[in-house]
N, C-alpha and C. Protein backbone atom coordinates (compact mmCIF):
# COMPACT_ATOMS: atom_id res chain seq x y z
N UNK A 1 -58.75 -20.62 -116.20
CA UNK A 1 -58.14 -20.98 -117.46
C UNK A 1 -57.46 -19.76 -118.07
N UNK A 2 -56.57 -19.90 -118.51
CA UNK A 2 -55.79 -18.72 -119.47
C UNK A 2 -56.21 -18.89 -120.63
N UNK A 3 -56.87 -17.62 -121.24
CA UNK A 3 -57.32 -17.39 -122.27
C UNK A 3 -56.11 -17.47 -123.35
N UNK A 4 -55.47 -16.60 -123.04
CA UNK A 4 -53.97 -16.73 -124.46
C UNK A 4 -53.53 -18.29 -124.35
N UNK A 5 -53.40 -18.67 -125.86
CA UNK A 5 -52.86 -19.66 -126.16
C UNK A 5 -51.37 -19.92 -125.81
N UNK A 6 -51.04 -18.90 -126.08
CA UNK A 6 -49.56 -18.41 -125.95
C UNK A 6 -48.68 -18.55 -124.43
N UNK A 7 -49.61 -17.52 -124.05
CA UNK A 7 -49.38 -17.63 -122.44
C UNK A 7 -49.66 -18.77 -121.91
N UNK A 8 -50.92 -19.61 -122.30
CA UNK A 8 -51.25 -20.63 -121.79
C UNK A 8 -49.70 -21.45 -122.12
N UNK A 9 -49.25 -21.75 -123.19
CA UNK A 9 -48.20 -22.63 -123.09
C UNK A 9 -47.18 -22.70 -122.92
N UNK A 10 -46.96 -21.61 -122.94
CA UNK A 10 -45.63 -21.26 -121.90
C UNK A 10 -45.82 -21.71 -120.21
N UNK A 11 -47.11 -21.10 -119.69
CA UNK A 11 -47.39 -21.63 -118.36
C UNK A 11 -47.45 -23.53 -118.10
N UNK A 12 -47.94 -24.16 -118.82
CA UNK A 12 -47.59 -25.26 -119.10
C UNK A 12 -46.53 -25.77 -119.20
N UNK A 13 -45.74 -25.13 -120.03
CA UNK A 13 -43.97 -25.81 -120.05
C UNK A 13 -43.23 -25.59 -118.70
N UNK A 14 -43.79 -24.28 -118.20
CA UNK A 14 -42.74 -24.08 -116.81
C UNK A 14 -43.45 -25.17 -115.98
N UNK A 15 -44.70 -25.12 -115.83
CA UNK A 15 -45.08 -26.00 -114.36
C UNK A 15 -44.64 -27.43 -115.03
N UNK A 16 -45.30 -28.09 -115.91
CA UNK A 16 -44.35 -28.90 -116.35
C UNK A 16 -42.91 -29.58 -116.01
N UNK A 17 -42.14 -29.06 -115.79
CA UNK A 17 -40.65 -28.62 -115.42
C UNK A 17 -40.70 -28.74 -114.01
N UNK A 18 -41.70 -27.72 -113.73
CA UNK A 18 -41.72 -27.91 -112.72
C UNK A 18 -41.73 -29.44 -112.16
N UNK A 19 -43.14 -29.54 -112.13
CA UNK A 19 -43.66 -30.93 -111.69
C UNK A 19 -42.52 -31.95 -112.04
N UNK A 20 -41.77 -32.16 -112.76
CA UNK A 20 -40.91 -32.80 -113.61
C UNK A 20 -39.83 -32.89 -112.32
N UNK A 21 -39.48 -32.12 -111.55
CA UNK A 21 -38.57 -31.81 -110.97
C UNK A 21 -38.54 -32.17 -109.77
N UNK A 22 -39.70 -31.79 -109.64
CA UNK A 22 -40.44 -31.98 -107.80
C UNK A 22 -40.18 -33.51 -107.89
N UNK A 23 -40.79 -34.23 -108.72
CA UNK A 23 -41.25 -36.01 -109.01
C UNK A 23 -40.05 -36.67 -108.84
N UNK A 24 -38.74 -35.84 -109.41
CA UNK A 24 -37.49 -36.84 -109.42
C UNK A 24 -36.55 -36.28 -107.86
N UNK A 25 -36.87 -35.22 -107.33
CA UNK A 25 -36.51 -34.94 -106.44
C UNK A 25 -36.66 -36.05 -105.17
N UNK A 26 -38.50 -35.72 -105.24
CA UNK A 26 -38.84 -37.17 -104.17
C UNK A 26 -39.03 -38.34 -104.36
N UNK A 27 -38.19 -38.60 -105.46
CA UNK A 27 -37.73 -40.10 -105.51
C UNK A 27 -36.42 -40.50 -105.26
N UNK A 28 -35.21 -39.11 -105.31
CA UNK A 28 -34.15 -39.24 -104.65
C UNK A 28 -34.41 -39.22 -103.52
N UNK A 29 -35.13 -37.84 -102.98
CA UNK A 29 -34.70 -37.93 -101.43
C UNK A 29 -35.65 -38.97 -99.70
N UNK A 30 -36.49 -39.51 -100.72
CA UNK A 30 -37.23 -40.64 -100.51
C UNK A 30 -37.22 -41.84 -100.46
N UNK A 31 -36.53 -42.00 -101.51
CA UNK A 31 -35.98 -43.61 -101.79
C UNK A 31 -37.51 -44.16 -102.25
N UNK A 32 -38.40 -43.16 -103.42
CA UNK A 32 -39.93 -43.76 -103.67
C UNK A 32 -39.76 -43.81 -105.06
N UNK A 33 -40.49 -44.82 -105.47
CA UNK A 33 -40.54 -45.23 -107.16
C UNK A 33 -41.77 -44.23 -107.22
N UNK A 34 -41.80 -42.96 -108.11
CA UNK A 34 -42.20 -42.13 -108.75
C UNK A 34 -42.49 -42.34 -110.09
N UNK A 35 -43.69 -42.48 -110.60
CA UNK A 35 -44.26 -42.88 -111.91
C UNK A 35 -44.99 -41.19 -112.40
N UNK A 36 -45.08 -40.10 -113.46
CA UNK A 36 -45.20 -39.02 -114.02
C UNK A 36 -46.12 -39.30 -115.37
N UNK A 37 -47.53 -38.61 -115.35
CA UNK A 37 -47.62 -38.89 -116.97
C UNK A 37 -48.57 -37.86 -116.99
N UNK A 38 -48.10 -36.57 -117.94
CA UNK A 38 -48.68 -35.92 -118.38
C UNK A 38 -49.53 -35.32 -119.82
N UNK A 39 -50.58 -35.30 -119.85
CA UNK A 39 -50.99 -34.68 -121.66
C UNK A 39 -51.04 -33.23 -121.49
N UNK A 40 -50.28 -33.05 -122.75
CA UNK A 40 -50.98 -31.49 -123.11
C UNK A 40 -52.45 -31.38 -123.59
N UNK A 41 -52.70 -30.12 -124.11
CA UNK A 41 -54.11 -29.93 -124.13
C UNK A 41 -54.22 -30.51 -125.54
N UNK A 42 -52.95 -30.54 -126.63
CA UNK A 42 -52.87 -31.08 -128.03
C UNK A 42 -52.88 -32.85 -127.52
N UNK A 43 -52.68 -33.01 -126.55
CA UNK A 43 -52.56 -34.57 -126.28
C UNK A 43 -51.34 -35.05 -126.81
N UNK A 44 -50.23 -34.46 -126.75
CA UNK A 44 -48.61 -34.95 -125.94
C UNK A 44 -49.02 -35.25 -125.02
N UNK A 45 -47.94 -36.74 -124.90
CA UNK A 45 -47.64 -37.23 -124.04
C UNK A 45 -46.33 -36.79 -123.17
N UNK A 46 -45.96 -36.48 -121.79
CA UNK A 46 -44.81 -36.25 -121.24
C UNK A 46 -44.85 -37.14 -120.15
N UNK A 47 -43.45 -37.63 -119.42
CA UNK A 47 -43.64 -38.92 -118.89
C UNK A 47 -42.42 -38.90 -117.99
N UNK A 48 -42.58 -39.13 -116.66
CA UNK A 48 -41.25 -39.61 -115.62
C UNK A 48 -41.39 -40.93 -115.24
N UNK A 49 -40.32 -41.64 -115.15
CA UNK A 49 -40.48 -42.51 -114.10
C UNK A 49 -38.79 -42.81 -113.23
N UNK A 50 -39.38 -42.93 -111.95
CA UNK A 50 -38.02 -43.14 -111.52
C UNK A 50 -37.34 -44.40 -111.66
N UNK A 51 -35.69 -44.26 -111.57
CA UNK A 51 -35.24 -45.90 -111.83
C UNK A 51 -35.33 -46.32 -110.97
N UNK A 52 -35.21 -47.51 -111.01
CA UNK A 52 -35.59 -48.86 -110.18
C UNK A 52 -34.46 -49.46 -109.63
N UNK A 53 -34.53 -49.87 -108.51
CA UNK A 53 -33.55 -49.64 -107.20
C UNK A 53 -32.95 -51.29 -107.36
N UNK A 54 -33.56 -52.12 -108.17
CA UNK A 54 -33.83 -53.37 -107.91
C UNK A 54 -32.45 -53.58 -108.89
């Protein structure tokens, strides 16, 4: 766990982003319905989903 609050949320926003990225990536290069749902530690909600092909 990261003790700094600070640091802690900054590290959060990048992987975040991260993850955010990776999720829509392999739903392009996949052709996979990708569903994303993340809380912060305040309990935000952050959320992907891929569109629907249909």
């Amino acid at each position: 766990r990261i003790e700094n609050s600070t640091n802690r949320q900054v590290t959060f926003s990048k992987r975040r982003n991260g993850i955010m990225k990776k999720a829509k990536e392999i739903s392009v290069l996949c052709d996979a319905q990708v569903s994303l749902v993340i809380f912060s530690s305040l309990g935000k909600m952050f959320e992907y989903c891929s569109p629907s092909t249909t």
